[in-house]
C-alpha atoms as a PDB file:
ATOM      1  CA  UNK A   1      -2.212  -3.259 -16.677  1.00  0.00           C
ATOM      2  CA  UNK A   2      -1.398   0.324 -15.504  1.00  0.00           C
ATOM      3  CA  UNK A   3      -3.653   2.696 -13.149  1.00  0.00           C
ATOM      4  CA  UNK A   4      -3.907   6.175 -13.006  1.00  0.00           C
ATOM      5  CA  UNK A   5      -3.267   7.947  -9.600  1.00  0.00           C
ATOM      6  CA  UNK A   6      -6.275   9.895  -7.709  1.00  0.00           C
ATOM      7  CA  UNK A   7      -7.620  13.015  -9.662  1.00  0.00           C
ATOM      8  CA  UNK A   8      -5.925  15.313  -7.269  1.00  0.00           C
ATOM      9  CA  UNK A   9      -2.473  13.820  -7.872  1.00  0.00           C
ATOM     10  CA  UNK A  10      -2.009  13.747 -11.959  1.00  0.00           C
ATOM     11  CA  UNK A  11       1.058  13.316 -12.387  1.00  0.00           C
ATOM     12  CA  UNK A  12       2.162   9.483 -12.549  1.00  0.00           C
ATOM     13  CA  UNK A  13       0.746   6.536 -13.670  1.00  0.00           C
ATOM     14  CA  UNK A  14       1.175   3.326 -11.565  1.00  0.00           C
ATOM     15  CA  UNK A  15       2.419   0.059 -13.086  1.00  0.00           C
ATOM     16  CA  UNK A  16       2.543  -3.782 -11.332  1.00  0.00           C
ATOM     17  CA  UNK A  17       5.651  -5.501 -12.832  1.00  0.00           C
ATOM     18  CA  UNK A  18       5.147  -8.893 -14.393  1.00  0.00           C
ATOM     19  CA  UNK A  19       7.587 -11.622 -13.283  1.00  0.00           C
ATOM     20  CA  UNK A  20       9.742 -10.693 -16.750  1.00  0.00           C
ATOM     21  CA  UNK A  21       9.850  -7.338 -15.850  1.00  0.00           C
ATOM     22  CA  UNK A  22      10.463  -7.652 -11.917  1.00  0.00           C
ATOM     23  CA  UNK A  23      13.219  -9.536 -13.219  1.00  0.00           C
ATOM     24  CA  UNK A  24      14.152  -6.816 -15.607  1.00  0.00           C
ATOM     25  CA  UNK A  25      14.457  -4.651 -12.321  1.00  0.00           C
ATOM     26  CA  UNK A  26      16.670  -6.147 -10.152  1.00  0.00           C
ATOM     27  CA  UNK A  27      19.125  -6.540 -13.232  1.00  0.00           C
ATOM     28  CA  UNK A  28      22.403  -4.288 -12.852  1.00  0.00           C
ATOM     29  CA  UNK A  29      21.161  -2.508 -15.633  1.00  0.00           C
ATOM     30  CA  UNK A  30      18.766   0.122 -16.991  1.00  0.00           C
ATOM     31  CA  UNK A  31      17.116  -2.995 -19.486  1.00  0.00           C
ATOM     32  CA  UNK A  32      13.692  -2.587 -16.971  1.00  0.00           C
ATOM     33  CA  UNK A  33      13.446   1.494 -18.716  1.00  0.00           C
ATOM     34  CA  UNK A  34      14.254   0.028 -21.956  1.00  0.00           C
ATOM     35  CA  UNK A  35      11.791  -2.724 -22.010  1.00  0.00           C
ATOM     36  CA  UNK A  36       8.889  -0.302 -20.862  1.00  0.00           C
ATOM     37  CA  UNK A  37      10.128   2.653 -23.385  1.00  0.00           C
ATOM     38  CA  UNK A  38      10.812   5.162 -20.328  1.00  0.00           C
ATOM     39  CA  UNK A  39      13.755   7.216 -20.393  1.00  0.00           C
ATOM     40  CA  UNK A  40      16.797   5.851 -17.902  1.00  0.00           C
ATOM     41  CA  UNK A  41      16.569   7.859 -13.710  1.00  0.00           C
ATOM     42  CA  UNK A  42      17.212   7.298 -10.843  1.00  0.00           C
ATOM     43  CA  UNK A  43      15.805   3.763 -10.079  1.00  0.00           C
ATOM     44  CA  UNK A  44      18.121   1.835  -8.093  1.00  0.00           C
ATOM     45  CA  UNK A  45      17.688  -1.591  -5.911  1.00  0.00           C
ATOM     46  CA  UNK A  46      19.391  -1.960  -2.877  1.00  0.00           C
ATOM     47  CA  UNK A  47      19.262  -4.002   0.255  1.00  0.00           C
ATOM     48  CA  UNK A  48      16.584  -5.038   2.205  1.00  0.00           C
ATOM     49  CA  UNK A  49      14.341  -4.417  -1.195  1.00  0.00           C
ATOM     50  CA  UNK A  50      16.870  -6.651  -3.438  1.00  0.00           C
ATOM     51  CA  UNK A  51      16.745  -9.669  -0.685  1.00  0.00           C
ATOM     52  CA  UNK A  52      12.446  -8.801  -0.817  1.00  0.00           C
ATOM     53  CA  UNK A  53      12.299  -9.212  -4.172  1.00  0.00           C
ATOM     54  CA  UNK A  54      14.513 -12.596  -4.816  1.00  0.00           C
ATOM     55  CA  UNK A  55      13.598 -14.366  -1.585  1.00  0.00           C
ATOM     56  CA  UNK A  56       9.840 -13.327  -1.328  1.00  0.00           C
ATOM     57  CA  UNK A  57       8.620 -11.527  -3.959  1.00  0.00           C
ATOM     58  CA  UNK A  58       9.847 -13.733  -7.225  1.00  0.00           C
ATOM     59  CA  UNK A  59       8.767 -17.343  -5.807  1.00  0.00           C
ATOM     60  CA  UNK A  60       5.154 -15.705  -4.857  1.00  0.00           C
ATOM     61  CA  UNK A  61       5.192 -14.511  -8.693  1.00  0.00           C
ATOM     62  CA  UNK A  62       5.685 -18.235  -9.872  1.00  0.00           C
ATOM     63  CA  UNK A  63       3.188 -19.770  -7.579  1.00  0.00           C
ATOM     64  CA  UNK A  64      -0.376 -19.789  -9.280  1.00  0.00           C
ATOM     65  CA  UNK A  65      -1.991 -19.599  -5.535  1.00  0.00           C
ATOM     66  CA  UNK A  66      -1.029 -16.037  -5.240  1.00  0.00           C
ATOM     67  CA  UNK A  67      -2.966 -13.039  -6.817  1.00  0.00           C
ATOM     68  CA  UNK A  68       0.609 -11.076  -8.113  1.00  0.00           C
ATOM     69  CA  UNK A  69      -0.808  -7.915  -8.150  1.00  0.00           C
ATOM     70  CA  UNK A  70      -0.848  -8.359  -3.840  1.00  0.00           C
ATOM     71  CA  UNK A  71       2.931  -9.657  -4.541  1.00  0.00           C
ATOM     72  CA  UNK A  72       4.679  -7.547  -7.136  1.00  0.00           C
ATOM     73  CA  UNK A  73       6.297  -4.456  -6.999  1.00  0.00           C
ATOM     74  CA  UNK A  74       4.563  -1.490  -8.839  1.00  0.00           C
ATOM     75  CA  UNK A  75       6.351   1.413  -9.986  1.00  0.00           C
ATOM     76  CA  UNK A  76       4.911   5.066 -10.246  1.00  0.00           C
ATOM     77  CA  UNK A  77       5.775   6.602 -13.375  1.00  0.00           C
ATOM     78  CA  UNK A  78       6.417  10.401 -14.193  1.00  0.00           C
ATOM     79  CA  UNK A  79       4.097  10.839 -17.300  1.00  0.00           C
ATOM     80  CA  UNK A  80       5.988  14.059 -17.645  1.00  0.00           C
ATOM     81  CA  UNK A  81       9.523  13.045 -17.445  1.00  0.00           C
ATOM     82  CA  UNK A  82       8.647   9.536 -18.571  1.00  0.00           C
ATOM     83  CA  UNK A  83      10.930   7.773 -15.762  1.00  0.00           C
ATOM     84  CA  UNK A  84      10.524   5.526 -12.845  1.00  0.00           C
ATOM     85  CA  UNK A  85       9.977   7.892  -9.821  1.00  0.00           C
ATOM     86  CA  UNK A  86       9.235   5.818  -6.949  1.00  0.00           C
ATOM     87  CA  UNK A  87       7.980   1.783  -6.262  1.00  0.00           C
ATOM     88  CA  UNK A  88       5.582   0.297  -3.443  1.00  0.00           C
ATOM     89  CA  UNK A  89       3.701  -3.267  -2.631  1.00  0.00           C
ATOM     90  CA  UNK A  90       1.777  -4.591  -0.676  1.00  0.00           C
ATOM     91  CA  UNK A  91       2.406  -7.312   1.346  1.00  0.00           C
ATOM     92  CA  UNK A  92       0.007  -9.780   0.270  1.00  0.00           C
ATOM     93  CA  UNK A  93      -3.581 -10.550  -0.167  1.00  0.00           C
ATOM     94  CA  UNK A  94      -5.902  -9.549   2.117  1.00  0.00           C
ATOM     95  CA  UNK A  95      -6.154 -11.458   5.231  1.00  0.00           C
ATOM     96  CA  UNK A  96      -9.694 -12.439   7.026  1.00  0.00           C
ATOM     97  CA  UNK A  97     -10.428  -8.923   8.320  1.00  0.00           C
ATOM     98  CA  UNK A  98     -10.176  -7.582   4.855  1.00  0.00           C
ATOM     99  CA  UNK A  99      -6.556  -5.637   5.534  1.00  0.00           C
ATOM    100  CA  UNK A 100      -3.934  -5.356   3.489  1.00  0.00           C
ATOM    101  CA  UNK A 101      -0.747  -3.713   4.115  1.00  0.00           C
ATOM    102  CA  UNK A 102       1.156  -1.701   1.829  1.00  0.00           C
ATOM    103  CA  UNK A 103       5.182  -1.051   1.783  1.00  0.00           C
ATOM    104  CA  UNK A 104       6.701   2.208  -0.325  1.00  0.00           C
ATOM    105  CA  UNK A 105       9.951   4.335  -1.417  1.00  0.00           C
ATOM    106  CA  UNK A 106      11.187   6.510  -3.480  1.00  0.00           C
ATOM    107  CA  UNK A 107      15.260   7.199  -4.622  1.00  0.00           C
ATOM    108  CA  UNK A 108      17.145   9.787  -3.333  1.00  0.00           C
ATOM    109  CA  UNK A 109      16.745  12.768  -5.752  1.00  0.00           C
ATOM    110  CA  UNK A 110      13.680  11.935  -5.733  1.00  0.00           C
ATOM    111  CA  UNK A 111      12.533  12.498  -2.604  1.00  0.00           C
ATOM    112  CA  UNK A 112      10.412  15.805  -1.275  1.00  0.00           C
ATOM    113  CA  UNK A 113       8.609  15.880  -4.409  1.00  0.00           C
ATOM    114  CA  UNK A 114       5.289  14.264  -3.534  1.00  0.00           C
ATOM    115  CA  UNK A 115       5.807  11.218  -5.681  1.00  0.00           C
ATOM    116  CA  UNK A 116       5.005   9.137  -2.427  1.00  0.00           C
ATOM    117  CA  UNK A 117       1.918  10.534  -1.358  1.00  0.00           C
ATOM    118  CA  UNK A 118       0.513  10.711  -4.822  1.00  0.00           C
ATOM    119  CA  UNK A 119       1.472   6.785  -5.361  1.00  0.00           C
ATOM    120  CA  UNK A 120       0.010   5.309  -1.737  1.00  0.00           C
ATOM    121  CA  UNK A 121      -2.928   7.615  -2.519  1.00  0.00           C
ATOM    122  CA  UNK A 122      -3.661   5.731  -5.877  1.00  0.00           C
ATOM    123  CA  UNK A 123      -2.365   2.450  -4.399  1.00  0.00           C
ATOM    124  CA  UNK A 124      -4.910   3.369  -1.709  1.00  0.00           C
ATOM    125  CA  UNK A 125      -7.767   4.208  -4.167  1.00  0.00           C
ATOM    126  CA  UNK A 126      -7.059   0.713  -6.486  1.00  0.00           C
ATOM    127  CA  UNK A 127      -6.731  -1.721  -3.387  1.00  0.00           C
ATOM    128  CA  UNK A 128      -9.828  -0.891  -1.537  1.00  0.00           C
ATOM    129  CA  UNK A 129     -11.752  -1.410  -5.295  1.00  0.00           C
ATOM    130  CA  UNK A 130     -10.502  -4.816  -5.163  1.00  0.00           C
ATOM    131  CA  UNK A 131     -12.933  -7.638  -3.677  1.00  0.00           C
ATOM    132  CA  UNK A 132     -12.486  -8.654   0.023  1.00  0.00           C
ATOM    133  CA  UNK A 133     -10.382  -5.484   1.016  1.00  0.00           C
ATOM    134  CA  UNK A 134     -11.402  -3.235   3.656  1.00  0.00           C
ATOM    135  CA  UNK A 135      -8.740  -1.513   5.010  1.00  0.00           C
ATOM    136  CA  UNK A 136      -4.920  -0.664   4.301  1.00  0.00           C
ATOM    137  CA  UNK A 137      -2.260  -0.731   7.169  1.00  0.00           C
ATOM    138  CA  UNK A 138       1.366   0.310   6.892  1.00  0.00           C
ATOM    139  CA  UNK A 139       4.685   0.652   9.205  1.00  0.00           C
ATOM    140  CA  UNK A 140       7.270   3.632   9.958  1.00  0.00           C
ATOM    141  CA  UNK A 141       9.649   4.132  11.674  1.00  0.00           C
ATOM    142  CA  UNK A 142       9.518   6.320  14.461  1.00  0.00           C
ATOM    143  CA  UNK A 143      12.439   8.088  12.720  1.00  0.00           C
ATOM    144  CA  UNK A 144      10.659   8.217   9.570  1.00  0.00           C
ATOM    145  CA  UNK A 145       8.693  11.651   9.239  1.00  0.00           C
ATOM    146  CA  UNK A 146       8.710  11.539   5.488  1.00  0.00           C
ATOM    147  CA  UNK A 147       6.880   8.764   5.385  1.00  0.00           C
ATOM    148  CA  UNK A 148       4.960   9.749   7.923  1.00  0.00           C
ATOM    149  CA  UNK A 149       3.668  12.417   6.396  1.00  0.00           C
ATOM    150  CA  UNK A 150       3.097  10.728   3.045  1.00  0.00           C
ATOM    151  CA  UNK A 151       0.588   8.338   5.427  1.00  0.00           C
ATOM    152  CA  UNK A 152      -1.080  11.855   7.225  1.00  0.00           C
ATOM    153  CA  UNK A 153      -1.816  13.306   3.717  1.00  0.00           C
ATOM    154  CA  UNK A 154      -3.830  10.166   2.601  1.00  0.00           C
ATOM    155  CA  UNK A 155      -5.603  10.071   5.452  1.00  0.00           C
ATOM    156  CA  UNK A 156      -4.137   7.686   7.362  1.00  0.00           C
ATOM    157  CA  UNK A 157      -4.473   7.405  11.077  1.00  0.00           C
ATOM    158  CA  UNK A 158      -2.106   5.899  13.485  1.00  0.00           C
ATOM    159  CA  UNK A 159      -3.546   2.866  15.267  1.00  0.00           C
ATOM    160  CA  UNK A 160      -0.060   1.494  17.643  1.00  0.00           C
ATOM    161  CA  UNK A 161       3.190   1.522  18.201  1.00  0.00           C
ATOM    162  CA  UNK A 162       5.729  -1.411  19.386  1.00  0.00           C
ATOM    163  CA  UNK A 163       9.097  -0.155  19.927  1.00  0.00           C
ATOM    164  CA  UNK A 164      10.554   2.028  17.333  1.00  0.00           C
ATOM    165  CA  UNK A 165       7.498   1.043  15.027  1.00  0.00           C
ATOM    166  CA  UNK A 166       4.663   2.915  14.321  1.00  0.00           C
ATOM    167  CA  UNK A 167       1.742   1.047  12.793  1.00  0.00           C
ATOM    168  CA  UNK A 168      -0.787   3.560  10.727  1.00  0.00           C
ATOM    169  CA  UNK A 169      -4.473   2.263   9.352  1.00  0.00           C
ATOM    170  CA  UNK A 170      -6.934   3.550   6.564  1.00  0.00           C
ATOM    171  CA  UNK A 171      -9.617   4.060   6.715  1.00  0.00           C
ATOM    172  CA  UNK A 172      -9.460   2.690  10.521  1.00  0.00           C
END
């Protein structure tokens, strides 16, 4: 399964990793590009994701109770340069008010390119089709004006703050 990102933002197409795959990503190795027939970039896990993914993400996979598309990682994929640009998830299925929240990030070189807002904007668009979900919440840091900004071009509106955390809402 693979979904194409909102009409105003063409470029990628957005892919939920099957347990093989996820697997496939947190390998030391480019065998994730190979497996999906994209060309090798700058995808790289690090920490906190890698720790996510093993201690969270994987045994959610591998329980049946779980919908994995609320559990896995997808990846936003350059049609153009045919590489892994960017990944996001959300952070489970939607809880009894309908929300779901959503988590995001992009590598280094690939950053101040709009990959981000063009992936939480079809993130955005494919969640709230999805039965029971009504709204989509996400957290930045107060440092964080990147991601900020990704949040402010998809119409997100901030809703709190606790600390150093800002909490954002859509369509609040």
């Amino acid at each position: 399964m693979s979904t194409r990102c909102h009409a105003d933002y063409p470029r990628l197409t957005l892919r939920p990793l099957t347990l093989p795959e996820l697997r496939l990503h947190i390998a030391d190795s480019y065998r994730l590009e190979q497996a999906l027939h994209l060309r090798t970039g700058p995808r790289v896990v690090t920490e906190p994701l890698l720790s996510i993914i093993r201690g969270y993400t994987i045994p959610r996979l591998l329980d049946p109770r779980f919908d994995p598309l609320f559990h896995t990682i997808w990846v936003a994929i350059d049609d153009e340069r045919q590489q892994i640009v960017a990944e996001a998830k959300f952070k489970g299925e939607p809880d009894e008010t309908g929300t779901v929240e959503i988590g995001y990030g992009t590598y280094p070189s690939r950053q101040r390119q709009g990959y981000m807002t063009e992936m939480v904007g079809g993130l955005v668009d494919w969640v709230l089709q999805q039965p029971g979900v009504l709204r989509v919440t996400a957290d930045t840091n107060v440092e964080n004006v990147a991601s900020q900004r990704v949040l402010e071009k998809n119409d997100f509106h901030l809703f709190d703050r606790f600390e150093n955390m800002l909490w954002w809402e859509y369509p609040g």
